[in-house]
C-alpha atoms as a PDB file:
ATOM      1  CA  UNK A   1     -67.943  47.445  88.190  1.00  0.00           C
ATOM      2  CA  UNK A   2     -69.432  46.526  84.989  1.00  0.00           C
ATOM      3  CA  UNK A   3     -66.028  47.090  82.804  1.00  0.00           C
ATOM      4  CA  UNK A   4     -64.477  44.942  85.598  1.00  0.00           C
ATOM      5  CA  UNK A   5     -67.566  41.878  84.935  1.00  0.00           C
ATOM      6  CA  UNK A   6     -67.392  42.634  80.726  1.00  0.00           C
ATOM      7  CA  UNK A   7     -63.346  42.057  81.820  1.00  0.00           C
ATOM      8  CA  UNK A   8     -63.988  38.299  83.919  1.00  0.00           C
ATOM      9  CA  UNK A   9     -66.983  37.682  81.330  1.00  0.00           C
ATOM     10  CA  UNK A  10     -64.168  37.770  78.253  1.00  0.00           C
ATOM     11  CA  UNK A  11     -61.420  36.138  79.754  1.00  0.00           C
ATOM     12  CA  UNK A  12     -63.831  33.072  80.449  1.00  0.00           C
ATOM     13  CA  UNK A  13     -67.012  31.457  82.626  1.00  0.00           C
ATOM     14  CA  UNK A  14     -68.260  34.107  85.020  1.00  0.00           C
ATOM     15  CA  UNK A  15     -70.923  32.871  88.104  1.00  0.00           C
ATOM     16  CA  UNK A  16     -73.811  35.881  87.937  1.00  0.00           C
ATOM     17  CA  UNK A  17     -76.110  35.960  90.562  1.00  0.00           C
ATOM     18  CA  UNK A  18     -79.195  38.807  90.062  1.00  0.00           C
ATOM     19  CA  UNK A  19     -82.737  39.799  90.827  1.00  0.00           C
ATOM     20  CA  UNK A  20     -85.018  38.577  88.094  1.00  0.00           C
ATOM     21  CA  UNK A  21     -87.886  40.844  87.504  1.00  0.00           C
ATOM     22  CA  UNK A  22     -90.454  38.495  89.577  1.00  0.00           C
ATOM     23  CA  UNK A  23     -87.694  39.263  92.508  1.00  0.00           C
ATOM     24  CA  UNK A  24     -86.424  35.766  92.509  1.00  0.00           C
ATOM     25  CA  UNK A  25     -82.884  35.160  92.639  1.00  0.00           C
ATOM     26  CA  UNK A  26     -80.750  33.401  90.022  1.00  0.00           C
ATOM     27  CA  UNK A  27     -77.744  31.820  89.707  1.00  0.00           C
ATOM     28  CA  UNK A  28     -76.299  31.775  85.947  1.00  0.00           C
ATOM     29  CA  UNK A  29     -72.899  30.594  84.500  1.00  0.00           C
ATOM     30  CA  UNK A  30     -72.397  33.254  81.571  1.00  0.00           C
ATOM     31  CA  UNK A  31     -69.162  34.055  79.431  1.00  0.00           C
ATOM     32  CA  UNK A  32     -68.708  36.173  76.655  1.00  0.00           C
ATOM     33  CA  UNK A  33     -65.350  34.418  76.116  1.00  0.00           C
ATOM     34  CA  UNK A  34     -65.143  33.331  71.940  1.00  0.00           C
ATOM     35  CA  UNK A  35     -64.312  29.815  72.700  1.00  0.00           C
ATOM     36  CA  UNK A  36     -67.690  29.307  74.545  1.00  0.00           C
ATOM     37  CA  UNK A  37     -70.127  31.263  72.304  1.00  0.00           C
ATOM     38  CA  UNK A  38     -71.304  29.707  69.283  1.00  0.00           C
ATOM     39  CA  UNK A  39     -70.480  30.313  65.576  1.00  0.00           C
ATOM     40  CA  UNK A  40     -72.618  32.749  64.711  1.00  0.00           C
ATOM     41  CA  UNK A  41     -72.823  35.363  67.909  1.00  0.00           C
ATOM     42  CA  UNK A  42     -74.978  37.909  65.914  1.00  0.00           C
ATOM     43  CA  UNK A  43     -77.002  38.355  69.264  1.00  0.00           C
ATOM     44  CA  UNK A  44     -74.393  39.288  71.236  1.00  0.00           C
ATOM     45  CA  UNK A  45     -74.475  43.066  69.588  1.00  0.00           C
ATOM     46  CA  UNK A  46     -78.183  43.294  70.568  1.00  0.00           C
ATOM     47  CA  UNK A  47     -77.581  45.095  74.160  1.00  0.00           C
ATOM     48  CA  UNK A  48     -75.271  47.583  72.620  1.00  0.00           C
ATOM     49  CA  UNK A  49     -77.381  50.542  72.573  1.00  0.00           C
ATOM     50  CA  UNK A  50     -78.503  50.195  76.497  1.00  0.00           C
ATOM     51  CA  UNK A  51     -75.512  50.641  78.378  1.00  0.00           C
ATOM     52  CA  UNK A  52     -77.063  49.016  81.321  1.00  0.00           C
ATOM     53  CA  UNK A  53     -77.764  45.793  80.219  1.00  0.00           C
ATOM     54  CA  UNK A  54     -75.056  42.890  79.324  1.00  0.00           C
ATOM     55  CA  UNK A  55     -76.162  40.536  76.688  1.00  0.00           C
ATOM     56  CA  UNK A  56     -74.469  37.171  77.837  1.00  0.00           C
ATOM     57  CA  UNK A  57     -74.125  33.193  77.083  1.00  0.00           C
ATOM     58  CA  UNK A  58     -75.693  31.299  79.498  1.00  0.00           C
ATOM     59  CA  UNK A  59     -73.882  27.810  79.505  1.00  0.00           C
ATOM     60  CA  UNK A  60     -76.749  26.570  80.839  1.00  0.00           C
ATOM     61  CA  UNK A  61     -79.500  27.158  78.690  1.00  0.00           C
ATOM     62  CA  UNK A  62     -76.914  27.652  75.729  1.00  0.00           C
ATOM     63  CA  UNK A  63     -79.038  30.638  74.481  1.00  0.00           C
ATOM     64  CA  UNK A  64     -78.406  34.709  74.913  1.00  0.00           C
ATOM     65  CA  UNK A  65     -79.772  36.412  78.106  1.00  0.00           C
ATOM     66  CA  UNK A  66     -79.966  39.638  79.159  1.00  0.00           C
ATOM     67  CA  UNK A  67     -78.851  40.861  82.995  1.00  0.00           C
ATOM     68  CA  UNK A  68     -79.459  44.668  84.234  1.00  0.00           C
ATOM     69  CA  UNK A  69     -76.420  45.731  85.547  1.00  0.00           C
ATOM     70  CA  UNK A  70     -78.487  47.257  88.314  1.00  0.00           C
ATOM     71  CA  UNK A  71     -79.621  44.232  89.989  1.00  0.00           C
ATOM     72  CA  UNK A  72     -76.620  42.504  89.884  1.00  0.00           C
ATOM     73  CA  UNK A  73     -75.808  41.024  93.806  1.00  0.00           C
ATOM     74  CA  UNK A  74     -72.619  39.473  93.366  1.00  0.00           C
ATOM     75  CA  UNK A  75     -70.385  37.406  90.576  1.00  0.00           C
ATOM     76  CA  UNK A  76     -67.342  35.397  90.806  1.00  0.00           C
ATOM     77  CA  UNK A  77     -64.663  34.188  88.144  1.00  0.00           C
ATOM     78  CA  UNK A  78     -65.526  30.453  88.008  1.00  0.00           C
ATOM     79  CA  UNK A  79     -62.059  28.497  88.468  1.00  0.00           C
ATOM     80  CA  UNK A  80     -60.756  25.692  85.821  1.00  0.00           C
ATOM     81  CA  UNK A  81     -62.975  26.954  83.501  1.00  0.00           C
END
């Protein structure tokens, strides 16, 4: 599953929605597609090491955030985007 997400996640704007830690729910549009992510995306190495955690733009917030693979409950390819 998560190859498939990194997959949808590259080829462009991906709808996440996960368990925070305080057990609420959220809803985030992420990408890690390069025409989304800003000029410098030194950040997006910093989850590298933990396997199960992606590091992801939020085009939201238009920052870097963090989602455990493990309490992932569903995402879907956003369309036109």
């Amino acid at each position: 599953m998560q190859d498939d997400l990194i997959k949808h996640l590259q080829q462009g704007v991906v709808v996440l929605e996960f368990i925070k830690a305080d057990q609420s729910v959220r809803r985030m549009r992420a990408t890690l597609n390069t025409s989304y992510l800003p000029v410098r995306p030194e950040h997006a190495q910093a989850a590298k090491n933990n396997p199960l955690v992606i590091k992801v733009w939020d085009l939201d917030a238009q920052g870097w955030r963090s989602v455990t693979v493990s309490r992932l409950v569903s995402y879907t390819q956003e369309q036109g985007a």
